[in-house]
PDB file of N, CA and C in Angstrom:
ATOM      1  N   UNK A   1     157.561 170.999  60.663  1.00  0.00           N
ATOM      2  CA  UNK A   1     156.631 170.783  61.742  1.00  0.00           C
ATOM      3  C   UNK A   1     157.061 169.523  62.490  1.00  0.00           C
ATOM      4  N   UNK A   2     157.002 169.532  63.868  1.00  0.00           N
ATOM      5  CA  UNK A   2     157.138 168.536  64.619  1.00  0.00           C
ATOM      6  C   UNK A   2     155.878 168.041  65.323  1.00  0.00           C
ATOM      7  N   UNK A   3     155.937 167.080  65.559  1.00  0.00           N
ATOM      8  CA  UNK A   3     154.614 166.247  66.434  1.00  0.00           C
ATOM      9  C   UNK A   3     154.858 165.398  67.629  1.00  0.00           C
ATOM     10  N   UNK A   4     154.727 165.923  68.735  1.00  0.00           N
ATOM     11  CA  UNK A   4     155.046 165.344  69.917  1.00  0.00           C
ATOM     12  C   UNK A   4     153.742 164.637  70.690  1.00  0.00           C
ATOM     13  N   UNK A   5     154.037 163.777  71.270  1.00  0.00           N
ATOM     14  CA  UNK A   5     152.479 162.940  71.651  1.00  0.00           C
ATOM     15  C   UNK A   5     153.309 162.710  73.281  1.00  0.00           C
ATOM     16  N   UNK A   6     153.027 163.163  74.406  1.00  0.00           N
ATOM     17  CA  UNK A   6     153.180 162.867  75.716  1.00  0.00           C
ATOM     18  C   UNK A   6     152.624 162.652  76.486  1.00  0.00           C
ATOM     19  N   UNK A   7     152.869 161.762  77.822  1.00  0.00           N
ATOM     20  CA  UNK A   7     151.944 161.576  79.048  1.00  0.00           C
ATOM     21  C   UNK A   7     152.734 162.712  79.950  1.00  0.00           C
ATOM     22  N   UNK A   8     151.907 163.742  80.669  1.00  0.00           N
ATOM     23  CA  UNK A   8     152.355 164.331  81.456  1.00  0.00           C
ATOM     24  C   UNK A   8     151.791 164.106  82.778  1.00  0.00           C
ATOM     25  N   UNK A   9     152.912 164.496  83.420  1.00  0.00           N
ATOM     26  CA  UNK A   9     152.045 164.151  84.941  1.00  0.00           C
ATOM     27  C   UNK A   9     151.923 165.540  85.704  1.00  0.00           C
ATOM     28  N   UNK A  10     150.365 166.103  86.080  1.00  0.00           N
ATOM     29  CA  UNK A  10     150.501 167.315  86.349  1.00  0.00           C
ATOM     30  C   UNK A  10     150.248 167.624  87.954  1.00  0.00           C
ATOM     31  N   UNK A  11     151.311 168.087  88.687  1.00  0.00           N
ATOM     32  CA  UNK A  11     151.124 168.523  90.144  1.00  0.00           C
ATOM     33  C   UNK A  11     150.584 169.472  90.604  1.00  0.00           C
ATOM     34  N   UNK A  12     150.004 170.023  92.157  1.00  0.00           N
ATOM     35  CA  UNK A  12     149.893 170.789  92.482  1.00  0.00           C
ATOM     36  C   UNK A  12     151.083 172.199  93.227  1.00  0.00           C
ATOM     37  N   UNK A  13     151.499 173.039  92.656  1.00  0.00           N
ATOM     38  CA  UNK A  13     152.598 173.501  92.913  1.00  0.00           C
ATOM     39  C   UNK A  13     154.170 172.674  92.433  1.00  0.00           C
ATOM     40  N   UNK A  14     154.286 171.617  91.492  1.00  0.00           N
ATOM     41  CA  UNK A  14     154.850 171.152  90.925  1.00  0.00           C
ATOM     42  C   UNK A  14     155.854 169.754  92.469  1.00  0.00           C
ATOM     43  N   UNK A  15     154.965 169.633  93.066  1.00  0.00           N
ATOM     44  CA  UNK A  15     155.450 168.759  94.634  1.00  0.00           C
ATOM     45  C   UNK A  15     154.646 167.362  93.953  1.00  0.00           C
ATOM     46  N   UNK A  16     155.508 166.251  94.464  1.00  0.00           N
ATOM     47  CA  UNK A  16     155.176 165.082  94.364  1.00  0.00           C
ATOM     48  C   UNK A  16     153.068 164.447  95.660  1.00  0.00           C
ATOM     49  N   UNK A  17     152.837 163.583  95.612  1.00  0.00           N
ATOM     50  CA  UNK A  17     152.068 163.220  96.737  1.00  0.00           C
ATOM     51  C   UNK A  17     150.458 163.384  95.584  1.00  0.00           C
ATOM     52  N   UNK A  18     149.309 163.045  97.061  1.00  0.00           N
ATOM     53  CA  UNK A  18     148.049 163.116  95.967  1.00  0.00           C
ATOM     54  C   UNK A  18     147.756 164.470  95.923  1.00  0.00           C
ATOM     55  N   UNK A  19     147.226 164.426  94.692  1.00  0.00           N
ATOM     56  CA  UNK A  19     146.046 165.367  93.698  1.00  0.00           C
ATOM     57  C   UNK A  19     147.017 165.771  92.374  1.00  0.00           C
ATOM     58  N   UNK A  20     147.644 164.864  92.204  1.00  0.00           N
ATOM     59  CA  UNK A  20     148.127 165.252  91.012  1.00  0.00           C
ATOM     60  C   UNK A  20     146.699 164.510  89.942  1.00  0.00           C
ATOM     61  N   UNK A  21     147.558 164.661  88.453  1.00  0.00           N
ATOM     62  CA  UNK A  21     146.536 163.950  87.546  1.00  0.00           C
ATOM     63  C   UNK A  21     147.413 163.672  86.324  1.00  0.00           C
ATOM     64  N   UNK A  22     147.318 163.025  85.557  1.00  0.00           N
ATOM     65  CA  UNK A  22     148.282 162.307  84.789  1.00  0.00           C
ATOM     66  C   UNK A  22     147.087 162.568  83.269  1.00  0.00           C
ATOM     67  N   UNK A  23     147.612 163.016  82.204  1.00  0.00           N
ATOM     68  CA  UNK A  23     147.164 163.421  81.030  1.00  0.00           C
ATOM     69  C   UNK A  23     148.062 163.430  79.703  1.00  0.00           C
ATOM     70  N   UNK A  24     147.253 163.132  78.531  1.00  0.00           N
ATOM     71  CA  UNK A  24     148.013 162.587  77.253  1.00  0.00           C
ATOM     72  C   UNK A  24     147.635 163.491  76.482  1.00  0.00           C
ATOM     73  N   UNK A  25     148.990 164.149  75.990  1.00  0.00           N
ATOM     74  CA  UNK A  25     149.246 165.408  75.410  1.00  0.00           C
ATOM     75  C   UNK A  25     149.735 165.484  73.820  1.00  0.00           C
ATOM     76  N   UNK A  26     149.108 166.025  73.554  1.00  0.00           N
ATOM     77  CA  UNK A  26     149.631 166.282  72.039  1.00  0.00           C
ATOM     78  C   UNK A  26     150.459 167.513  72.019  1.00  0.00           C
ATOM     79  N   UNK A  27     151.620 168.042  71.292  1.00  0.00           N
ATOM     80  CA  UNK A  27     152.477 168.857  71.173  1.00  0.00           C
ATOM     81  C   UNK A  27     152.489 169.225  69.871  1.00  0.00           C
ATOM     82  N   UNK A  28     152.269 170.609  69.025  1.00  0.00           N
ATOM     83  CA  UNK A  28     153.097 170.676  67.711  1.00  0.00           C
ATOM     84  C   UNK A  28     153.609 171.977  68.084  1.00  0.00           C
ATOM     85  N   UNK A  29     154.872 172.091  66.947  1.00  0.00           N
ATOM     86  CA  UNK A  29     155.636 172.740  67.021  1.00  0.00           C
ATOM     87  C   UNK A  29     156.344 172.846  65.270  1.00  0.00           C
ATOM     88  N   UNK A  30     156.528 174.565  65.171  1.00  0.00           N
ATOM     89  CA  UNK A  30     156.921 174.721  64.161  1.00  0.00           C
ATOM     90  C   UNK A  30     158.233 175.894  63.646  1.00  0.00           C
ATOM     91  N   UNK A  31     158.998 175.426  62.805  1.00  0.00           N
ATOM     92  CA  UNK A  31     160.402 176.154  63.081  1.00  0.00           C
ATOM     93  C   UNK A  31     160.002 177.396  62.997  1.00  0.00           C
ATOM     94  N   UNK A  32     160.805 178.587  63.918  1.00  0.00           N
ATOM     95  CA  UNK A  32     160.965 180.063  63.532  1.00  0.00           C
ATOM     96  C   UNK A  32     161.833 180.280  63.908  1.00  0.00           C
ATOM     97  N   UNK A  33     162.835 180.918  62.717  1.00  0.00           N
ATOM     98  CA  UNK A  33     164.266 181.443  62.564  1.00  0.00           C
ATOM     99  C   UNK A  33     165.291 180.188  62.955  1.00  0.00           C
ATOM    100  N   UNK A  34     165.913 180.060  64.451  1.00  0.00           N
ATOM    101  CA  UNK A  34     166.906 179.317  64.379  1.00  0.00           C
ATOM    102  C   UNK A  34     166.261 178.326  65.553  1.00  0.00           C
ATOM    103  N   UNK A  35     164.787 178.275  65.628  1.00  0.00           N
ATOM    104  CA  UNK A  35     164.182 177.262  66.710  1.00  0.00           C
ATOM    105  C   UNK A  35     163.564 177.181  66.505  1.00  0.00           C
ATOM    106  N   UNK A  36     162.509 176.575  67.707  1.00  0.00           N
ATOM    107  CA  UNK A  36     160.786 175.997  67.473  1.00  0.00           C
ATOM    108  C   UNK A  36     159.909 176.793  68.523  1.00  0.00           C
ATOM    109  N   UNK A  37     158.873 177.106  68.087  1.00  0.00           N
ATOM    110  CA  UNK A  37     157.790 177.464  68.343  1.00  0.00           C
ATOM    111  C   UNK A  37     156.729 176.481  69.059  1.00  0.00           C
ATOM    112  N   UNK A  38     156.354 176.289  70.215  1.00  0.00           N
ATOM    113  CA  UNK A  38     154.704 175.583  69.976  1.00  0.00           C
ATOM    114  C   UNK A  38     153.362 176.539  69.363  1.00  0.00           C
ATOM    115  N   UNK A  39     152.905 175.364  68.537  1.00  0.00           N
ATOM    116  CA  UNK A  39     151.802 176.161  67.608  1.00  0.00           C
ATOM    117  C   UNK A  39     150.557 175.607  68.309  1.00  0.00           C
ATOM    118  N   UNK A  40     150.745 174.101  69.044  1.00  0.00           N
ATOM    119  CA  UNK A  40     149.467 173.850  69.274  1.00  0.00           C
ATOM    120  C   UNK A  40     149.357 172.868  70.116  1.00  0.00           C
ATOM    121  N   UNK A  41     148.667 173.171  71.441  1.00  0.00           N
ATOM    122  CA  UNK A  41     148.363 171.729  72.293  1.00  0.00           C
ATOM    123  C   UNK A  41     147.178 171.506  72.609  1.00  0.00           C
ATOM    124  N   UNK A  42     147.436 169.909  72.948  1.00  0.00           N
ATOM    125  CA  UNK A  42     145.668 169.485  73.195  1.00  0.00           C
ATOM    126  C   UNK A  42     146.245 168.283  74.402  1.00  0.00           C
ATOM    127  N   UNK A  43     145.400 167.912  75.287  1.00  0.00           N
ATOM    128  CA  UNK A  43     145.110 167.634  76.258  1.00  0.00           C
ATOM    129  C   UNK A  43     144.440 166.825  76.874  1.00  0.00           C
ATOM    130  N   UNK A  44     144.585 165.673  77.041  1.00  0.00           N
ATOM    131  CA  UNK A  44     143.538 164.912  78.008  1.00  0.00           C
ATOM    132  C   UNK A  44     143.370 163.837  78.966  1.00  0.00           C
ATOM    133  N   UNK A  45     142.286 163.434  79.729  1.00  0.00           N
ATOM    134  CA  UNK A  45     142.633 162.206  80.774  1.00  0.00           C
ATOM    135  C   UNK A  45     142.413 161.148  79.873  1.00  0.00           C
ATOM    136  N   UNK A  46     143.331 160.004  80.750  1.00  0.00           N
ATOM    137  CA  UNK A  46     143.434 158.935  79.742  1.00  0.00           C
ATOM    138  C   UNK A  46     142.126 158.026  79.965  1.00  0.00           C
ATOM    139  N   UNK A  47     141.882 157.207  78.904  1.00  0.00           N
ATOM    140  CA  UNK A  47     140.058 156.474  78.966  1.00  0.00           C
ATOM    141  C   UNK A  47     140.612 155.631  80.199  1.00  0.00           C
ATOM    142  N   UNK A  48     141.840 154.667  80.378  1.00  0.00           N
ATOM    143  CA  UNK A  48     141.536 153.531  81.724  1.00  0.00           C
ATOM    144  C   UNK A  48     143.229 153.929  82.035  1.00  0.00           C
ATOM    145  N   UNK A  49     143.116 153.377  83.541  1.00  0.00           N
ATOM    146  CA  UNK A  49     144.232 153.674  84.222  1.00  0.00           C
ATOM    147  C   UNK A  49     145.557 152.641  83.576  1.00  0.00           C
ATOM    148  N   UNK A  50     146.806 153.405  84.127  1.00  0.00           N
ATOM    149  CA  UNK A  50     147.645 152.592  83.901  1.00  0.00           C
ATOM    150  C   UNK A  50     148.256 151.662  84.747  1.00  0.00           C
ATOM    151  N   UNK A  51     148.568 150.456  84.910  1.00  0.00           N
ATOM    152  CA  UNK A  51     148.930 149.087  85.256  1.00  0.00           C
ATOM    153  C   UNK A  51     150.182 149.644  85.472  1.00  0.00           C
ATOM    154  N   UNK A  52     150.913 149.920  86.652  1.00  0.00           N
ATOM    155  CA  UNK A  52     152.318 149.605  86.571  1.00  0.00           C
ATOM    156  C   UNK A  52     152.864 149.015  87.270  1.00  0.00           C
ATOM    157  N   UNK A  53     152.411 147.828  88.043  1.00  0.00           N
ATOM    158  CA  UNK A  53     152.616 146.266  88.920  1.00  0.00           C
ATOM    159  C   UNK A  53     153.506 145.573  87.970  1.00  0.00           C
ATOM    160  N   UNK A  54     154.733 145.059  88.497  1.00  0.00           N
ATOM    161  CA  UNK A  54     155.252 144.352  87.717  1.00  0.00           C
ATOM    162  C   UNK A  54     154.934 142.778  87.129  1.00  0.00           C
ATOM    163  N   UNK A  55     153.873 142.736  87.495  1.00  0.00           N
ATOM    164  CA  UNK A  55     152.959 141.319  86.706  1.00  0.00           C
ATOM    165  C   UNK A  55     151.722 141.599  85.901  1.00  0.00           C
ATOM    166  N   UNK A  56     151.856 142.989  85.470  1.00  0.00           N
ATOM    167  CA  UNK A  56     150.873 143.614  84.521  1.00  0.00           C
ATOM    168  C   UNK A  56     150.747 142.651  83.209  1.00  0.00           C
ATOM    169  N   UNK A  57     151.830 142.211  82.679  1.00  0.00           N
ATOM    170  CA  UNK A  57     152.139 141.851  81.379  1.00  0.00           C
ATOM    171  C   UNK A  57     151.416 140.250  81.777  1.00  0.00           C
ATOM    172  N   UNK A  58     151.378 139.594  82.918  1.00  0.00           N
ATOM    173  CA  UNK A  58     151.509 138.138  83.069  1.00  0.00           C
ATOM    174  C   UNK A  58     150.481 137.634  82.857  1.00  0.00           C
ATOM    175  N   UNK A  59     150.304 136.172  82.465  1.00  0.00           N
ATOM    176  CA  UNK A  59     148.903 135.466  81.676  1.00  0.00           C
ATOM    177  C   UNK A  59     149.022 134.254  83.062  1.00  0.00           C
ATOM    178  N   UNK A  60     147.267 134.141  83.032  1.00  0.00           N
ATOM    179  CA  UNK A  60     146.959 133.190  83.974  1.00  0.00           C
ATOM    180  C   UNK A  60     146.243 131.933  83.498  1.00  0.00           C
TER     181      UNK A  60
END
């Protein structure tokens, strides 16, 4: 069994711009024959947005 944990970012018609939505994904997956299977996903919005300003990290 594998366990994948991802942020996906999901579009409309798979095109960049607004109304997308950004969600944290769980993945499992389990071998059959000479590959993997997904057995199971789960899904969701994240509790607070993400910071990606490059002075996110900085103390005042």
């Amino acid at each position: 069994m594998a366990v994948h944990l991802v942020e996906e970012d999901i579009r409309p018609n798979g095109v960049g711009g607004s109304g997308g939505a950004r969600v944290l994904a769980t993945n499992i997956y389990i071998p059959v024959g000479e590959g993997w299977k997904l057995f199971g996903h789960h899904a969701s919005l994240p509790m607070v947005k993400r910071d990606r300003s490059p002075n996110h990290l900085q103390m005042h």
